[in-house]
C-alpha atoms as a PDB file:
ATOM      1  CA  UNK A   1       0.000   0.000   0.000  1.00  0.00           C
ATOM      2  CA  UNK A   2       1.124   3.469  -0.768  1.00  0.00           C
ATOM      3  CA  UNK A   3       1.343   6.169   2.064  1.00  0.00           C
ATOM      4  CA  UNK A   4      -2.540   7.651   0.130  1.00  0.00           C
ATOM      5  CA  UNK A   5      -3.666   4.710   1.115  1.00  0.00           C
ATOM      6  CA  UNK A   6      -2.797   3.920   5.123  1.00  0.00           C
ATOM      7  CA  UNK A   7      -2.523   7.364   6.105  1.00  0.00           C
ATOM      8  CA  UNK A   8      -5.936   9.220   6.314  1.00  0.00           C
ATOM      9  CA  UNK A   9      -6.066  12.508   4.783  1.00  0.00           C
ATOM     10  CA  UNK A  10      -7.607  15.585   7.685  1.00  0.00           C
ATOM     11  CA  UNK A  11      -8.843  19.018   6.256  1.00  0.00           C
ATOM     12  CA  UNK A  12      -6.058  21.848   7.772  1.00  0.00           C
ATOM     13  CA  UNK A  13      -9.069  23.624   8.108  1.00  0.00           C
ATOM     14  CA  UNK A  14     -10.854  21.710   9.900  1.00  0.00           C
ATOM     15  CA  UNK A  15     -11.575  22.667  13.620  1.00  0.00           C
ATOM     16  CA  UNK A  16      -9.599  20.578  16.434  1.00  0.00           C
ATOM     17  CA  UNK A  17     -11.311  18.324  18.589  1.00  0.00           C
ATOM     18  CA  UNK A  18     -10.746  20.243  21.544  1.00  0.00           C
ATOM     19  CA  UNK A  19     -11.949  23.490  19.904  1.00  0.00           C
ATOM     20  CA  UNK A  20     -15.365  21.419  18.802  1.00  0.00           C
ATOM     21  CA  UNK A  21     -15.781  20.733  22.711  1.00  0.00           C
ATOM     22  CA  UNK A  22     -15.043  24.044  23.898  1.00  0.00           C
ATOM     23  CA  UNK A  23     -18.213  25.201  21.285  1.00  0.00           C
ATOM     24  CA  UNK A  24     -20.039  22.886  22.629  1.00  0.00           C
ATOM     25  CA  UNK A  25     -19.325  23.571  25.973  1.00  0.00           C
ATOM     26  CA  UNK A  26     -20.258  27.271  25.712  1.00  0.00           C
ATOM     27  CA  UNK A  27     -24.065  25.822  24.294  1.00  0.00           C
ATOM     28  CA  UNK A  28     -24.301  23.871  27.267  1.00  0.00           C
ATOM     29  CA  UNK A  29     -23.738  26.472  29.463  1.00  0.00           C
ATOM     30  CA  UNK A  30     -26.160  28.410  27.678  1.00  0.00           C
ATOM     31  CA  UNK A  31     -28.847  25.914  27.547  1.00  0.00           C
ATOM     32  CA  UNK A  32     -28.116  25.102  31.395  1.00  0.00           C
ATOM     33  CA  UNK A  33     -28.481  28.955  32.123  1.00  0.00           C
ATOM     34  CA  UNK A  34     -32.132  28.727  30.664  1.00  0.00           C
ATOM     35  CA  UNK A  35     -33.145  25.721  31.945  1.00  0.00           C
ATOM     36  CA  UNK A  36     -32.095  26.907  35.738  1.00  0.00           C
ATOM     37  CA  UNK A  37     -34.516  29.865  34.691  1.00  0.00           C
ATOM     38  CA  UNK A  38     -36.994  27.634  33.735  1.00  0.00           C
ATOM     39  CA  UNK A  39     -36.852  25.785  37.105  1.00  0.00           C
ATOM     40  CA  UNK A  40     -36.532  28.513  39.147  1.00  0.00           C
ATOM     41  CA  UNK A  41     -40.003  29.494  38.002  1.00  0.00           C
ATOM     42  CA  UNK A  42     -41.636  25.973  39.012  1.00  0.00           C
ATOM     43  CA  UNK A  43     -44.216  26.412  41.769  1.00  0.00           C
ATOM     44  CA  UNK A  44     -43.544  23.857  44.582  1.00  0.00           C
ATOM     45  CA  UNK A  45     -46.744  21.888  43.927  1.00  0.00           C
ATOM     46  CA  UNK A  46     -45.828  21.469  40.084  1.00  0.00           C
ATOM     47  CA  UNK A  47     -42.246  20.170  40.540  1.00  0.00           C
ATOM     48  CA  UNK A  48     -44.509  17.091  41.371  1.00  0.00           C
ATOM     49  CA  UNK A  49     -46.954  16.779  38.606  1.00  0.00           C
ATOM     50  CA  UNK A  50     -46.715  15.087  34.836  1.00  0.00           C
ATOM     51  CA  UNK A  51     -44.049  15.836  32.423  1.00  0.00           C
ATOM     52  CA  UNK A  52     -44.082  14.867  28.875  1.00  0.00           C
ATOM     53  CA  UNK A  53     -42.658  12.003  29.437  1.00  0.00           C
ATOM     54  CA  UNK A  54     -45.067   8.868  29.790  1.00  0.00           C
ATOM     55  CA  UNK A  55     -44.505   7.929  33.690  1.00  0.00           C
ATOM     56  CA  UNK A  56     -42.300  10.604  34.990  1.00  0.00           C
ATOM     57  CA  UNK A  57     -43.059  13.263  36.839  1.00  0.00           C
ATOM     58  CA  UNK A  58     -40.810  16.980  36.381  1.00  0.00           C
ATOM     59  CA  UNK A  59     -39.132  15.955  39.323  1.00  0.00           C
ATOM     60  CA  UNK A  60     -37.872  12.733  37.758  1.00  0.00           C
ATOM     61  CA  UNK A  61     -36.756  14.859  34.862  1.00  0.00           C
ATOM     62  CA  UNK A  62     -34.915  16.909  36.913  1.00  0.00           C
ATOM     63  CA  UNK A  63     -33.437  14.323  39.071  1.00  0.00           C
ATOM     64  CA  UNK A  64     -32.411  12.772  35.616  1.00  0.00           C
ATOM     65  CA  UNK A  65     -30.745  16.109  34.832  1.00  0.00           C
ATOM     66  CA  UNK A  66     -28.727  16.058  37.044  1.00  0.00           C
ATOM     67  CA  UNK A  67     -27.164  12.684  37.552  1.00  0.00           C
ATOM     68  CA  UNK A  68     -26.281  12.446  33.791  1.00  0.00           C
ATOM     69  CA  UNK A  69     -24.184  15.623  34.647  1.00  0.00           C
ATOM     70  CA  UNK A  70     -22.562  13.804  36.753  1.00  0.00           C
ATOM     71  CA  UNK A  71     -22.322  10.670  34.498  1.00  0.00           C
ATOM     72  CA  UNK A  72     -20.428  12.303  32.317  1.00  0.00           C
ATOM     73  CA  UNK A  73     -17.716  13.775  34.816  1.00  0.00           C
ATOM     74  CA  UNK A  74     -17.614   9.648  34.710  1.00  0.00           C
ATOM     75  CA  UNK A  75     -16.739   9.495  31.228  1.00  0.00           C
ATOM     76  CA  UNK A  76     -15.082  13.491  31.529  1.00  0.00           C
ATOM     77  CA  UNK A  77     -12.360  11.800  34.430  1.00  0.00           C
ATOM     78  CA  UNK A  78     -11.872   8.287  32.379  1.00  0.00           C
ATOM     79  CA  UNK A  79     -10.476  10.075  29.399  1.00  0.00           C
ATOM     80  CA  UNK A  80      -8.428  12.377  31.508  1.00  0.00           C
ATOM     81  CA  UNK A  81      -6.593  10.079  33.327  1.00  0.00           C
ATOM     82  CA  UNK A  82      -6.838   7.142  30.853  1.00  0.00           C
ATOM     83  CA  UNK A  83      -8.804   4.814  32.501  1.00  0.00           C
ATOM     84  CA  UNK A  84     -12.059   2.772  32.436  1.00  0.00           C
ATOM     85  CA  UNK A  85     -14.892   4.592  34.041  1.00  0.00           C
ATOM     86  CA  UNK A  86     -18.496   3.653  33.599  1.00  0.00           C
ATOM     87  CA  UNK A  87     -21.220   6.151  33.186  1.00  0.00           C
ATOM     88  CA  UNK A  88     -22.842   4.771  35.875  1.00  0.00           C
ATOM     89  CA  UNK A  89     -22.371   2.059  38.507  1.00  0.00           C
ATOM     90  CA  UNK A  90     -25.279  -0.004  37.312  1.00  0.00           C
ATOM     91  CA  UNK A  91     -28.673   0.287  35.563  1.00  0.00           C
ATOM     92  CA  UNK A  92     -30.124  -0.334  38.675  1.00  0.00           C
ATOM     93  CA  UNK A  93     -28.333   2.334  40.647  1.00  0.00           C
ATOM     94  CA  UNK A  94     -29.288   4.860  37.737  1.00  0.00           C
ATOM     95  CA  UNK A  95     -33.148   4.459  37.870  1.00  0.00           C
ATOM     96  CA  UNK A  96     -32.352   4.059  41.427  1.00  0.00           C
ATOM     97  CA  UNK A  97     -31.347   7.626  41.606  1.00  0.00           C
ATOM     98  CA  UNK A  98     -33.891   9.111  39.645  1.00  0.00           C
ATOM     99  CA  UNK A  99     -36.778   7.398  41.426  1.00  0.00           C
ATOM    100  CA  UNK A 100     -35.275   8.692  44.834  1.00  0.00           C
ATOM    101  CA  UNK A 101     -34.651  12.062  43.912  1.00  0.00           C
ATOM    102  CA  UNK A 102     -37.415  12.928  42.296  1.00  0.00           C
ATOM    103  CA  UNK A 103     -39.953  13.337  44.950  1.00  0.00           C
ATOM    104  CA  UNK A 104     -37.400  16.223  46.390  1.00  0.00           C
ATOM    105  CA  UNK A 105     -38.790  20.203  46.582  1.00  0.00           C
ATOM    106  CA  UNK A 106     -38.191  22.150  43.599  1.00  0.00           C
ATOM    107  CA  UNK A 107     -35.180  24.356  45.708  1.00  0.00           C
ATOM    108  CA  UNK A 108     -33.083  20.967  46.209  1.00  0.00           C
ATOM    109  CA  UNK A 109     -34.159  19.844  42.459  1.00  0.00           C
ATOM    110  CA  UNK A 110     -32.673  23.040  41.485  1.00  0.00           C
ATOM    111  CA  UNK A 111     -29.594  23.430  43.663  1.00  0.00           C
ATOM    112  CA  UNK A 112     -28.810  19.916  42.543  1.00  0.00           C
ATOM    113  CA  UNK A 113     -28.827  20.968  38.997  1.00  0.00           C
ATOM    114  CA  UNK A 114     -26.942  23.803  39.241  1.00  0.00           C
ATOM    115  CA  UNK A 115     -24.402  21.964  41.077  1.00  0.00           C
ATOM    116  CA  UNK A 116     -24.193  19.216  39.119  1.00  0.00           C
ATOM    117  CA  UNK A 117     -23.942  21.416  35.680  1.00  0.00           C
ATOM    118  CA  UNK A 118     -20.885  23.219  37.423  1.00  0.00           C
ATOM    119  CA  UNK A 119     -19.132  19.814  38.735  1.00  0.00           C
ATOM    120  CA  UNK A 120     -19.481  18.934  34.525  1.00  0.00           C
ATOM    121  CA  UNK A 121     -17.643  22.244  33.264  1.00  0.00           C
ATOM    122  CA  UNK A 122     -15.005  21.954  35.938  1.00  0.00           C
ATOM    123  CA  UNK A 123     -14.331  18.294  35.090  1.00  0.00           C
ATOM    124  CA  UNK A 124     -14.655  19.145  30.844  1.00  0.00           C
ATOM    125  CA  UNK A 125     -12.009  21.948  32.027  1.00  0.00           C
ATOM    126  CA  UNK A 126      -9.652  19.620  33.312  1.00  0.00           C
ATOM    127  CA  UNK A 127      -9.255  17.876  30.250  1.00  0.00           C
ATOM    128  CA  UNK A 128      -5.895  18.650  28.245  1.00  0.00           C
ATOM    129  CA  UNK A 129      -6.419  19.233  24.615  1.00  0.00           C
ATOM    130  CA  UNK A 130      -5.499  15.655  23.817  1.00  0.00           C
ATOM    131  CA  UNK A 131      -7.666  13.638  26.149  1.00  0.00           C
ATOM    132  CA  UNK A 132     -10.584  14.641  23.685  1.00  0.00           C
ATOM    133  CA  UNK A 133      -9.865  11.828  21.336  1.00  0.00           C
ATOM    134  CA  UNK A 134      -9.590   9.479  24.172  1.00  0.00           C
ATOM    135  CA  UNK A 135     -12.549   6.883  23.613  1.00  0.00           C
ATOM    136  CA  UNK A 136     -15.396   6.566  26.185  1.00  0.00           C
ATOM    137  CA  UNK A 137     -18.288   3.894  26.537  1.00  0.00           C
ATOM    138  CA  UNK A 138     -21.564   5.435  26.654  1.00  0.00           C
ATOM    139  CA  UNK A 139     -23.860   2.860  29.005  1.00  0.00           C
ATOM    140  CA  UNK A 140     -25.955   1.913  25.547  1.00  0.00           C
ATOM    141  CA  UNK A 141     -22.386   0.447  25.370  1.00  0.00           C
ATOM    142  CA  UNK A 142     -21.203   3.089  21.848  1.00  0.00           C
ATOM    143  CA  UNK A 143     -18.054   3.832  21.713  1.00  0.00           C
ATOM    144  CA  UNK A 144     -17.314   7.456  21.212  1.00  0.00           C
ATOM    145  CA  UNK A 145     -14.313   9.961  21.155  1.00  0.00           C
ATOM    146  CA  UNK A 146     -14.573  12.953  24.406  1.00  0.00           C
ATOM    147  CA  UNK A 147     -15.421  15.193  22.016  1.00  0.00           C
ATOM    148  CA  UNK A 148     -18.864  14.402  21.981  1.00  0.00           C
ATOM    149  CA  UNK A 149     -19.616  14.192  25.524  1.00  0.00           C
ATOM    150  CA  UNK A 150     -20.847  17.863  25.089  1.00  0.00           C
ATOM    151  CA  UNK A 151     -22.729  17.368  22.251  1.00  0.00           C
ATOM    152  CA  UNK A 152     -24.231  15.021  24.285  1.00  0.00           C
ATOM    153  CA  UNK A 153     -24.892  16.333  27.197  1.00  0.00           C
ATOM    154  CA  UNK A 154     -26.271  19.664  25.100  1.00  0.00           C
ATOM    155  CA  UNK A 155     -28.978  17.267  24.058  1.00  0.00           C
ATOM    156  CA  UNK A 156     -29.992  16.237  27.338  1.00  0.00           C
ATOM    157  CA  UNK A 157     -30.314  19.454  28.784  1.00  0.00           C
ATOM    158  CA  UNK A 158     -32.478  20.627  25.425  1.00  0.00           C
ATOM    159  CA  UNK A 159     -34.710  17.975  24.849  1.00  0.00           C
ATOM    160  CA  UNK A 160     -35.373  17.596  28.506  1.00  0.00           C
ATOM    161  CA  UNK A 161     -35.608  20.734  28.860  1.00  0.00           C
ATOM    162  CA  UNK A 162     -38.874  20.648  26.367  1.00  0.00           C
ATOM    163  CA  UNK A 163     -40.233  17.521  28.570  1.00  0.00           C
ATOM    164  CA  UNK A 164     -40.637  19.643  31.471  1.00  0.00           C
ATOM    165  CA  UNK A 165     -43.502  21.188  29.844  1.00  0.00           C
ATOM    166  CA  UNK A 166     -43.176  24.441  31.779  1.00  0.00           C
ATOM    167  CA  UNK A 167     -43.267  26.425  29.199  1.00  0.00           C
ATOM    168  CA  UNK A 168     -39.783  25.482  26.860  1.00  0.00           C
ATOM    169  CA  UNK A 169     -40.968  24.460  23.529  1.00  0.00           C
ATOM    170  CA  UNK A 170     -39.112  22.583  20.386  1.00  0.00           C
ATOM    171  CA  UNK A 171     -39.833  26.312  18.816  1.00  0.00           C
ATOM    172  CA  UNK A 172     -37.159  27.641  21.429  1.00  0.00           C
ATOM    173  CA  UNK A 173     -34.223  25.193  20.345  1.00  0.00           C
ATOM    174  CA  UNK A 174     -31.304  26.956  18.945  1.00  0.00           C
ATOM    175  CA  UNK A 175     -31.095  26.572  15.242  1.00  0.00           C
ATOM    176  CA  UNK A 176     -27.835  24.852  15.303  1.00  0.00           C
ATOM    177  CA  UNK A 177     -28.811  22.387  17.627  1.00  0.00           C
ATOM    178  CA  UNK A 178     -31.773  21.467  15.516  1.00  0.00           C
ATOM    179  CA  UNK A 179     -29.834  21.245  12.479  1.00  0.00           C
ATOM    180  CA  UNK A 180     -27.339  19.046  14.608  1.00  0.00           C
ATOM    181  CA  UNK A 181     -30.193  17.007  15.760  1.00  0.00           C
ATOM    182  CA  UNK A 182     -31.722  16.921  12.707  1.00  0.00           C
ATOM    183  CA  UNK A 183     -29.043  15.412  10.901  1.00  0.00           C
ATOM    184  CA  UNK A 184     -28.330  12.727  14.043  1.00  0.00           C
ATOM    185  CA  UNK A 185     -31.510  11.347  13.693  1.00  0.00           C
ATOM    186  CA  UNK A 186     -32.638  11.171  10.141  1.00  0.00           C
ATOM    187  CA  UNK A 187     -29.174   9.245   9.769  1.00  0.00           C
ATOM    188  CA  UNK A 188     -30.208   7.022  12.564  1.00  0.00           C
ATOM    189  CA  UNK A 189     -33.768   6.658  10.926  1.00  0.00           C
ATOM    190  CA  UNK A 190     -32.192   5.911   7.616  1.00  0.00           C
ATOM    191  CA  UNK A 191     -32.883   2.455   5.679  1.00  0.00           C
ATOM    192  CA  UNK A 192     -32.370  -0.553   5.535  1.00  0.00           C
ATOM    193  CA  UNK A 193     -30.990  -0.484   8.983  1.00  0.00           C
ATOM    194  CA  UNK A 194     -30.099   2.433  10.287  1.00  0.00           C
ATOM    195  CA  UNK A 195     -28.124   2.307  13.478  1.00  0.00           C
ATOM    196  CA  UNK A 196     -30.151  -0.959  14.209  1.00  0.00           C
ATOM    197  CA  UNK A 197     -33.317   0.014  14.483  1.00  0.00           C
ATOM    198  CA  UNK A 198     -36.372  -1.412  12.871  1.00  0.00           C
ATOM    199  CA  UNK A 199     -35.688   1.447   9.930  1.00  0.00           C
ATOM    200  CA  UNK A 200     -37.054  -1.321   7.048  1.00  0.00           C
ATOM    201  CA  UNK A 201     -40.596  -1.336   8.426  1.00  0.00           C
ATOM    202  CA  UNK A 202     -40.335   1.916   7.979  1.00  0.00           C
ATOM    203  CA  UNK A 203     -41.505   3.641   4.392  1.00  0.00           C
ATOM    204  CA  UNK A 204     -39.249   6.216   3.097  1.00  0.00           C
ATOM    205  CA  UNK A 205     -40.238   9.636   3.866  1.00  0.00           C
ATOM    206  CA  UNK A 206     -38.550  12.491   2.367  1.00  0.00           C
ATOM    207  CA  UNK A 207     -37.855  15.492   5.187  1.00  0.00           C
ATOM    208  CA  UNK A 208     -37.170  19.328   3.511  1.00  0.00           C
ATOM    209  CA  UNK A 209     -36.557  22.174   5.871  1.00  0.00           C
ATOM    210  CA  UNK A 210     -37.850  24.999   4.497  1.00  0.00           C
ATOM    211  CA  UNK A 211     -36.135  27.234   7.392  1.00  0.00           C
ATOM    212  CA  UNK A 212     -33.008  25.618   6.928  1.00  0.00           C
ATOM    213  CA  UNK A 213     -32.720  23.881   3.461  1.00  0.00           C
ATOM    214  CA  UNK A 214     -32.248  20.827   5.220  1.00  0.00           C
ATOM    215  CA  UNK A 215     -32.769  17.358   3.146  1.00  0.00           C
ATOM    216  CA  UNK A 216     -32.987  14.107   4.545  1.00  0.00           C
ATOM    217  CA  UNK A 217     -34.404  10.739   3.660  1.00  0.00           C
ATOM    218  CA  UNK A 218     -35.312   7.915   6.519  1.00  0.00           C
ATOM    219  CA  UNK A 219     -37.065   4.399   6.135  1.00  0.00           C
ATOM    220  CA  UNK A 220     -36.030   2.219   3.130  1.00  0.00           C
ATOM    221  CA  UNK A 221     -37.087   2.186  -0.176  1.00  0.00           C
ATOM    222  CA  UNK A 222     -38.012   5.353  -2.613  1.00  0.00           C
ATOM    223  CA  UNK A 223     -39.925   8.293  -0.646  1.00  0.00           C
ATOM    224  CA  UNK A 224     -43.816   8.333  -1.800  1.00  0.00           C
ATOM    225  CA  UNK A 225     -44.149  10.931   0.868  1.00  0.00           C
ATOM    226  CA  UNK A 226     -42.533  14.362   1.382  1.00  0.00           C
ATOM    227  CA  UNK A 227     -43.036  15.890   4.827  1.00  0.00           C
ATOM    228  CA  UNK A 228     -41.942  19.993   5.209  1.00  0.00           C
ATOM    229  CA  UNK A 229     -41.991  22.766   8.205  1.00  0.00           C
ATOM    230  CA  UNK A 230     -39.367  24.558  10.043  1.00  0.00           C
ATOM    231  CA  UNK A 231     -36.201  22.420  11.060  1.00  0.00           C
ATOM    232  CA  UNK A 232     -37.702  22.628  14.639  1.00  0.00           C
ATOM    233  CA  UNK A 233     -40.783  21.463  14.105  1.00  0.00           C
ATOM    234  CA  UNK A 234     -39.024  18.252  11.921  1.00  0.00           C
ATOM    235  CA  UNK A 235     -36.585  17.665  14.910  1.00  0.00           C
ATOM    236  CA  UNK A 236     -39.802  17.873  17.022  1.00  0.00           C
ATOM    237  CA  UNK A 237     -40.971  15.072  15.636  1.00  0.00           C
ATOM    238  CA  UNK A 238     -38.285  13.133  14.622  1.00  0.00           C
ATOM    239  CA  UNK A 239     -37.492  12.932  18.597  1.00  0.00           C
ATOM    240  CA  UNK A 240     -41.035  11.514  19.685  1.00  0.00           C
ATOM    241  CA  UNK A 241     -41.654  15.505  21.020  1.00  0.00           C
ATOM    242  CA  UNK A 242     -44.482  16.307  18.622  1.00  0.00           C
ATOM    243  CA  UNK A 243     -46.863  14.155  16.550  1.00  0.00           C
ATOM    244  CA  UNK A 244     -46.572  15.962  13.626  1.00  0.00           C
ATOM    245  CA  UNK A 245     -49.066  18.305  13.174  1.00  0.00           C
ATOM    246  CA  UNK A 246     -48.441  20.956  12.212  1.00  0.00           C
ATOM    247  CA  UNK A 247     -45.761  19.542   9.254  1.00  0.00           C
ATOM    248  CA  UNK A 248     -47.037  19.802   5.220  1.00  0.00           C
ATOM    249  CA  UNK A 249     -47.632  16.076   3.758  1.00  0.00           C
ATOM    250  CA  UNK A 250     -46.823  15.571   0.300  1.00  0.00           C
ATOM    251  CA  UNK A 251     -49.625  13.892  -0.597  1.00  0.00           C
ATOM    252  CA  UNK A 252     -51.610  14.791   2.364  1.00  0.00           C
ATOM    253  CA  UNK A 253     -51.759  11.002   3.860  1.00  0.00           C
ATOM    254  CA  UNK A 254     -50.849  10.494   7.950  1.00  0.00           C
ATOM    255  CA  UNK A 255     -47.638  10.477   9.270  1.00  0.00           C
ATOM    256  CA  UNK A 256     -45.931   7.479   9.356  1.00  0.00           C
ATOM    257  CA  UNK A 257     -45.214   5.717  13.002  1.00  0.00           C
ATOM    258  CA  UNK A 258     -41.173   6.060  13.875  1.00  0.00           C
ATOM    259  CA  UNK A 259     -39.806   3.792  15.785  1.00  0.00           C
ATOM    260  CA  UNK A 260     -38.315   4.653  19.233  1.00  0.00           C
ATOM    261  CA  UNK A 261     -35.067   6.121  19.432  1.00  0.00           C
ATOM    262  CA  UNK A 262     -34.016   4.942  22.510  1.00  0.00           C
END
C-alpha cells in the first residue's frame, strides 16, 4: 500500500477536537443557564406533577438532569486520566437515583442541577487538549471519542428541557442544535438499517426544511411521501416531542409511526 492509502487525509481547516468541545461547551452552558430559569419558576406543587414524558413526573426529569451531569464527569475523568470509568455504577443504581430524587422540593431539584452542571464544566475543564480523542463507553455500550460528551450532554439538557412542559418548547431550540439534531436522527432513521433500528418497516419519507434547506431521507425504499416545516418542528418530531401536526404532507396522507429512538 502506498502512504494515500494507510494514512488518512484531515482538512487543515478543519476545527480541532478540543476546539469542537469548547463550542459545545459554551451551548451547554447556555442551555443550562435557561433551563435553571426555567426551574426557578416551578411552583412547589408542580415540581410534582406530569411531564411529557409517559410515567415521569418533572421531578424525575430533573433528578435525571442532574445525575447524567454527573455521568459524564464519569466518562469526563476516564479520558483524563486514561482509565475505564463507567457512566454509571449499574442500571439499577441509575433508575435508582432518579426514582429517589425525584420526589425532592423544587429548591433541592434546582440546587442539585446547578451543582451538578458546574461539577461537569469543571471536570470538561480539566481535560488537556489531547484527552478529547480518548474513547469513552456510553452505558448503551457506543463507543465514542470525548469530544462528543458535550454534544451530548447539550442534548440532554435541550430535549429535557422541552419535557418539562413548563413552558420550553421545540420552537425555542437553537437553530444549530436542531440542524445538529436533525441530521443525528434522520441518519439514525435511515434504511435498511439504520443504526439498528427497525428502519425497514419503515416507508421512506422524504424530510425538507424549508427554514433551513435541510434534506434528509429515513425508512427504506423510494420516498412516496414528502413531509416539510421549520427544522424545529421536523426535529420535534423526529425525537417523539411532537406528533406531527403541524408539518405539510406531500400527498396529504398520515404520518408514518417512527420507531423509538431509545
Amino acid at each position: 500500500m502506498t502512504d494515500a492509502q494507510t494514512e488518512p487525509q484531515t482538512d487543515p481547516a478543519a476545527p480541532s477536537l478540543a476546539a469542537v468541545a469548547a463550542r459545545r461547551l459554551a451551548e451547554v452552558e447556555e442551555s443550562t443557564r435557561l433551563l435553571l430559569r426555567t426551574v426557578a419558576g416551578i411552583g412547589a406543587e408542580a415540581v410534582a406533577g406530569p411531564s411529557a414524558l409517559p410515567g415521569w413526573t418533572r421531578g424525575h426529569v430533573l433528578a435525571h438532569l442532574a445525575r447524567n451531569a454527573d455521568s459524564l464527569v464519569n466518562l469526563l475523568d476516564g479520558a483524563r486520566t486514561g482509565t475505564d470509568i463507567p457512566q454509571y455504577p449499574s442500571p439499577e443504581a441509575r433508575d435508582r437515583d432518579i426514582e429517589e430524587g425525584a420526589p425532592r422540593p423544587v429548591d433541592e431539584q434546582l440546587a442539585d442541577l446547578r451543582a451538578s452542571g458546574a461539577r461537569f464544566g469543571a471536570a470538561a475543564a480539566l481535560l488537556p487538549d489531547g484527552a478529547w480523542a480518548a474513547e469513552v463507553k456510553h452505558r448503551s455500550g457506543a463507543v465514542f471519542p470525548a469530544a462528543e460528551i458535550p454534544r451530548r450532554r447539550l442534548a440532554e439538557v435541550e430535549y429535557h428541557h422541552v419535557d418539562l412542559d413548563a413552558g420550553y418548547t421545540p420552537a425555542h431550540w437553537p437553530e444549530e442544535f436542531a440542524v445538529t439534531e436533525f441530521r443525528q436522527l434522520a441518519e439514525k432513521l435511515a434504511g435498511p438499517a439504520g443504526a439498528g433500528l427497525p428502519a425497514a418497516e419503515l416507508l421512506a419519507v422524504e424530510l425538507l426544511a424549508e427554514d433551513t434547506a435541510e434534506r434528509a431521507v429515513i425508512g427504506a425504499g423510494t420516498p412516496a411521501l414528502t413531509v416539510e416545516g421549520p427544522v424545529r418542528a421536523l426535529l420535534a418530531w423526529l425525537s417523539g416531542r411532537s406528533d406531527g401536526a403541524g408539518l405539510r404532507r406531500t400527498p396529504g396522507t398520515v404520518l408514518p409511526v417512527l420507531p423509538p429512538l431509545g
